[in-house]
Protein backbone atom coordinates (compact mmCIF):
# COMPACT_ATOMS: atom_id res chain seq x y z
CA UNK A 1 13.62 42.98 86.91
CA UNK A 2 15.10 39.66 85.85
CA UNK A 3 14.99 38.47 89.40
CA UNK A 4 11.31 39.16 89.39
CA UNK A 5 11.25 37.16 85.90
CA UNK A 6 13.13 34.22 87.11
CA UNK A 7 10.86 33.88 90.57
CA UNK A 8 7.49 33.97 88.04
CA UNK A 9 9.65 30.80 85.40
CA UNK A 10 10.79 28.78 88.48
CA UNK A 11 7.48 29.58 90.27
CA UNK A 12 5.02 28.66 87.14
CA UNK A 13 7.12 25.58 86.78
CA UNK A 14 6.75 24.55 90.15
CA UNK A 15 2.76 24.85 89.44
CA UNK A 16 3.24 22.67 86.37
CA UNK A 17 5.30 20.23 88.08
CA UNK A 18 2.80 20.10 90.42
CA UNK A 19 -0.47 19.43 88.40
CA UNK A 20 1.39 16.19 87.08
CA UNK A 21 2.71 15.11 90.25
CA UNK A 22 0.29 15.29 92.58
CA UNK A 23 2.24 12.38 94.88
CA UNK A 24 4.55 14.67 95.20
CA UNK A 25 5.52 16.83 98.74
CA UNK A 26 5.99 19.95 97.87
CA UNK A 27 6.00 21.74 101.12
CA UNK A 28 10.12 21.09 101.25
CA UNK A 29 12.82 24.15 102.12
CA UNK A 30 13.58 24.48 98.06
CA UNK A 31 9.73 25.25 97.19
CA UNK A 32 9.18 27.59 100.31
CA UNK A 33 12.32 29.73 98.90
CA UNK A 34 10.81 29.75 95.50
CA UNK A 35 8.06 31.05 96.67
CA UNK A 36 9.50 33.68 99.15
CA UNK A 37 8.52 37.60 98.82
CA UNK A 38 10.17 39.76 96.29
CA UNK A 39 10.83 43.75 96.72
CA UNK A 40 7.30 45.56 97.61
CA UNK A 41 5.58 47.54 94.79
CA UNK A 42 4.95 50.67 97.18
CA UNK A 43 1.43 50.16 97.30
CA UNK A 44 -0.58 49.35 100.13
CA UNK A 45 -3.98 48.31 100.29
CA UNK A 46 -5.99 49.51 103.48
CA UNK A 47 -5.96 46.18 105.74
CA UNK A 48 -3.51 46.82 108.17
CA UNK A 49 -2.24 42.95 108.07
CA UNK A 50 0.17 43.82 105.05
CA UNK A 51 3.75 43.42 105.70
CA UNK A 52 6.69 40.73 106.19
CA UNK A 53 5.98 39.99 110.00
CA UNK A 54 4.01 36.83 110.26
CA UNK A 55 3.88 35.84 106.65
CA UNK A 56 3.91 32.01 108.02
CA UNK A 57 0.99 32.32 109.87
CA UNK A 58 -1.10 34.08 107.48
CA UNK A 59 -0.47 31.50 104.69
CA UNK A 60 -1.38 28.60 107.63
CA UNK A 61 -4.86 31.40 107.88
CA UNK A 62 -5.17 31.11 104.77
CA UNK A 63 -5.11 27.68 103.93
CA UNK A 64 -7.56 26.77 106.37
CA UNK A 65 -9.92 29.46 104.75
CA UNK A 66 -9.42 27.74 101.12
CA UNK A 67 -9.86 24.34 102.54
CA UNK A 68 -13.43 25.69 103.18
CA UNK A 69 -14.19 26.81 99.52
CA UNK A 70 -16.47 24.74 97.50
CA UNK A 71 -14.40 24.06 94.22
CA UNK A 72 -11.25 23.37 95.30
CA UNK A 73 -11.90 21.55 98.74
CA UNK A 74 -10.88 18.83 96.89
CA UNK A 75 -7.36 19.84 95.90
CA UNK A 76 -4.57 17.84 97.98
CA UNK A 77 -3.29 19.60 100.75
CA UNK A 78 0.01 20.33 98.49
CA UNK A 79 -1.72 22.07 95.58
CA UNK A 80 -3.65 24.15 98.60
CA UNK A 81 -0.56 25.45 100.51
CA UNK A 82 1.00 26.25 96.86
CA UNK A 83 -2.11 28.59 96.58
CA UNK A 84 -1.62 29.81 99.78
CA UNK A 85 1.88 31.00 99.68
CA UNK A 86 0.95 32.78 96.02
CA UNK A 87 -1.61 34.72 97.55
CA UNK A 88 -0.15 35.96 100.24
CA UNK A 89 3.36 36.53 98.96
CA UNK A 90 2.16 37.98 95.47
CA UNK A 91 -0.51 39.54 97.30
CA UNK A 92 2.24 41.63 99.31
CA UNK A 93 4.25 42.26 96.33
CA UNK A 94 1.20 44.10 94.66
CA UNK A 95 -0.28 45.47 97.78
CA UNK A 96 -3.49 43.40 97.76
CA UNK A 97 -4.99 41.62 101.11
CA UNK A 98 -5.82 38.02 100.34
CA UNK A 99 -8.74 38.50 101.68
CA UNK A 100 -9.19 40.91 98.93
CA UNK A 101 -7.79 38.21 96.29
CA UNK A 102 -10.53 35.83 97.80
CA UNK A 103 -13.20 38.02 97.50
CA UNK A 104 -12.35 38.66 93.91
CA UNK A 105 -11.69 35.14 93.06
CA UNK A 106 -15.72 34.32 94.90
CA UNK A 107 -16.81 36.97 93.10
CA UNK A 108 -15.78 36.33 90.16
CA UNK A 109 -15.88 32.46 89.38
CA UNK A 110 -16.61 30.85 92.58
CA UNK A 111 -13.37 29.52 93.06
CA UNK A 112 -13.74 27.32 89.56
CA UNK A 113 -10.95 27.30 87.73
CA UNK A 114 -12.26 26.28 84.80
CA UNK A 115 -14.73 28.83 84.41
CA UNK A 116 -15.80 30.75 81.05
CA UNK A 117 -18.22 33.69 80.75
CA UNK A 118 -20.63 34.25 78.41
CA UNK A 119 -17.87 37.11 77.08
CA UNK A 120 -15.38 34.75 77.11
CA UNK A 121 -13.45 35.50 80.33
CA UNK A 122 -11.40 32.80 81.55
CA UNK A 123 -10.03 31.52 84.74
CA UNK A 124 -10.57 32.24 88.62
CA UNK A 125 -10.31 35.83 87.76
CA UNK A 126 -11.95 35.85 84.88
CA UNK A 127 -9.40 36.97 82.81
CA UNK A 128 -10.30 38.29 78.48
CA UNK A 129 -7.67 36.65 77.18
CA UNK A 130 -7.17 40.35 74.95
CA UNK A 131 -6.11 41.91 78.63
CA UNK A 132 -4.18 38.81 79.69
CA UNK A 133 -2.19 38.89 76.49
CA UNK A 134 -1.07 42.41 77.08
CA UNK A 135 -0.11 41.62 80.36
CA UNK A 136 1.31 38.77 79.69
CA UNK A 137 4.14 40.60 77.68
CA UNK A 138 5.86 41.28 80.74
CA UNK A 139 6.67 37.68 81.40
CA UNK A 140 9.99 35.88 80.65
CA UNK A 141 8.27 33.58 77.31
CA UNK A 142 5.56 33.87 74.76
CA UNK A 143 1.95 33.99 75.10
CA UNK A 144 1.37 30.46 74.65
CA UNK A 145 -2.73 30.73 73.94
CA UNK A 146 -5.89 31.13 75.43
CA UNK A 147 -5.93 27.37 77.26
CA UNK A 148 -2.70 29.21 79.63
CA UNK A 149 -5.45 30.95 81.54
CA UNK A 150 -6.93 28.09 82.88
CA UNK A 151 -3.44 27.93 85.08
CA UNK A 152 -4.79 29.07 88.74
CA UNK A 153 -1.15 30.80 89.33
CA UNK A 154 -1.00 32.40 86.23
CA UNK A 155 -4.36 33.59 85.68
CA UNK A 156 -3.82 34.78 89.44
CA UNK A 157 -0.43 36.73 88.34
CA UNK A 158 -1.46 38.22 85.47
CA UNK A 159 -4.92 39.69 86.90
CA UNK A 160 -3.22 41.16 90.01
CA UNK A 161 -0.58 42.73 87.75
CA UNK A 162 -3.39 43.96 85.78
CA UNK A 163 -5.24 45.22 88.97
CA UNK A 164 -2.26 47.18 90.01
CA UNK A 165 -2.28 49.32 86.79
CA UNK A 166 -5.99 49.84 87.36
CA UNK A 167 -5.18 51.31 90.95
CA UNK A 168 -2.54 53.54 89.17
CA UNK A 169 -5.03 54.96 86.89
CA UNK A 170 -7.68 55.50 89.31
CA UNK A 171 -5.83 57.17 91.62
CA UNK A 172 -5.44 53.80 94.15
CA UNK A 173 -9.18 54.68 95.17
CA UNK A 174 -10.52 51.36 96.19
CA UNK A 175 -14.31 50.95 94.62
CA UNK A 176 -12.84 52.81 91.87
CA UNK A 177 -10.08 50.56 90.94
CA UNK A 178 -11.82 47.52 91.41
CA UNK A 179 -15.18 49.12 89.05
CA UNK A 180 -12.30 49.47 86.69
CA UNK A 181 -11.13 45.53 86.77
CA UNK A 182 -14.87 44.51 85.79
CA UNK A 183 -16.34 47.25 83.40
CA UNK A 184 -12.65 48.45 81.97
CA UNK A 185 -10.93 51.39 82.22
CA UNK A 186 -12.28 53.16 79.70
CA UNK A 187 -15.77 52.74 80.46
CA UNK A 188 -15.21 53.46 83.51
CA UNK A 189 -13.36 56.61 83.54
CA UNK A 190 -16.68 57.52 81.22
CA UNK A 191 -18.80 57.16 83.94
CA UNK A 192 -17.11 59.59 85.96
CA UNK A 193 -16.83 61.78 83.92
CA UNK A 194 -20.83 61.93 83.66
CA UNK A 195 -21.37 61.05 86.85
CA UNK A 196 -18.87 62.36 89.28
CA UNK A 197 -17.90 59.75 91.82
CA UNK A 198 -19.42 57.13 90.66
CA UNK A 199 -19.00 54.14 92.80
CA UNK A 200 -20.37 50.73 90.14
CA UNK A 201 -22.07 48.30 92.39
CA UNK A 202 -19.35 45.66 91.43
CA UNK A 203 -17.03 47.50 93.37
CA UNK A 204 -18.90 47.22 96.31
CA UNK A 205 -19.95 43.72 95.86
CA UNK A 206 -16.19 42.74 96.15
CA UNK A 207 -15.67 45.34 99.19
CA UNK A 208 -18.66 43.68 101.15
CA UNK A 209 -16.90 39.97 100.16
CA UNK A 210 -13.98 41.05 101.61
CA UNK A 211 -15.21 42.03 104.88
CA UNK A 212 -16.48 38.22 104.68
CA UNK A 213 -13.77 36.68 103.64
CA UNK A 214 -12.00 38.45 106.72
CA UNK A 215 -14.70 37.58 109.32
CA UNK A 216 -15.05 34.00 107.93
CA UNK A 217 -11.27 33.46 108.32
CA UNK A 218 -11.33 34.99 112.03
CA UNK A 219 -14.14 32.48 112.84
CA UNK A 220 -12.12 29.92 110.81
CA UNK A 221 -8.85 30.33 113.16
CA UNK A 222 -10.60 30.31 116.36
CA UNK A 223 -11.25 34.19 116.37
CA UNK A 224 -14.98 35.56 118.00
């Protein structure tokens, strides 16, 4: 557990760092090892691409996908492979796809990460700052305020960590899970209890985006 506490510090920092350096190359050894793959969390999502082998290649996949994305095209290439490397390494450590993590992130705010909801989410994932806090108690240093969420990497970090405790609770059912991240647990877990196996039409929304995602980035990389 504290080696998982000091990768998030030294990793967050990095992101800082980063925002007021934007000169600076951060694609050297010492930032790649920062940023290299903790112990897996057991969980597996259902695309078969999970796992250690390739993990290069899918970040290069990757970044050519968010190159394409409307709101932060115009990132420099550093912040972009930063991104990259999150998503795919925290990605594995939860047992999310990043073309699942896309597909949220589109769904969600658009890939804006400055965006605020008319309930006052925050963030690319669209984080209530009264979840974020909660989850945010499992990080090395105090909850700093509401303004933290506008951080890409943490808002990232703190809504997959958040996501994985929603796929504990429902069972690690998919459209169920994912229902869960956008109308709460609770509310949730009401409607199937009156409805049976009820399926909210979020939860599909983000399914169908990350089929997209997916096909986009095959096209993307010179796949049919």
């Amino acid at each position: 557990m504290r080696s998982i506490k000091n990768f998030l510090f030294i990793a967050l920092a990095l992101w800082v760092l980063l925002l007021t350096t934007p000169s600076q190359d951060f694609s050297s050894n010492l930032q790649l090892q920062m940023l290299s793959p903790i112990s897996s969390s057991g969980f597996v999502d259902e695309d078969p691409g999970l796992g250690q082998e390739n993990l290069k290649e899918r970040e290069r996949e990757l970044l050519l996908l968010l190159k394409k994305q409307k709101h932060i095209a115009e990132w420099s290439s550093s912040r972009l492979e930063v991104l990259s490397s999150w998503i795919v390494r925290r990605g594995e450590h939860y047992g999310f796809s990043s073309d699942m993590i896309l597909a949220l992130i589109f769904v969600e705010s658009s890939f804006r990460v400055d965006a605020v909801s008319h309930k006052g989410a925050l963030g690319l994932m669209q984080l209530m700052p009264v979840t974020a806090q909660e989850t945010f108690d499992l990080l090395p240093y105090d909850w700093s305020g509401e303004e933290a969420l506008f951080n890409p990497i943490l808002n990232l970090e703190l809504a997959l960590a958040h996501l994985r405790e929603l796929r504990v609770k429902m069972g690690n059912q998919t459209s169920h899970y994912l229902s869960a991240y956008n109308m709460g647990y609770a509310g949730m877990k009401r409607r199937l209890l009156v409805e049976g196996d009820y399926i909210a039409p979020y939860g599909l929304k983000v399914i169908q985006q990350t089929k997209k995602m997916k096909a986009q980035k095959k096209r993307i990389n010179g796949g049919i």
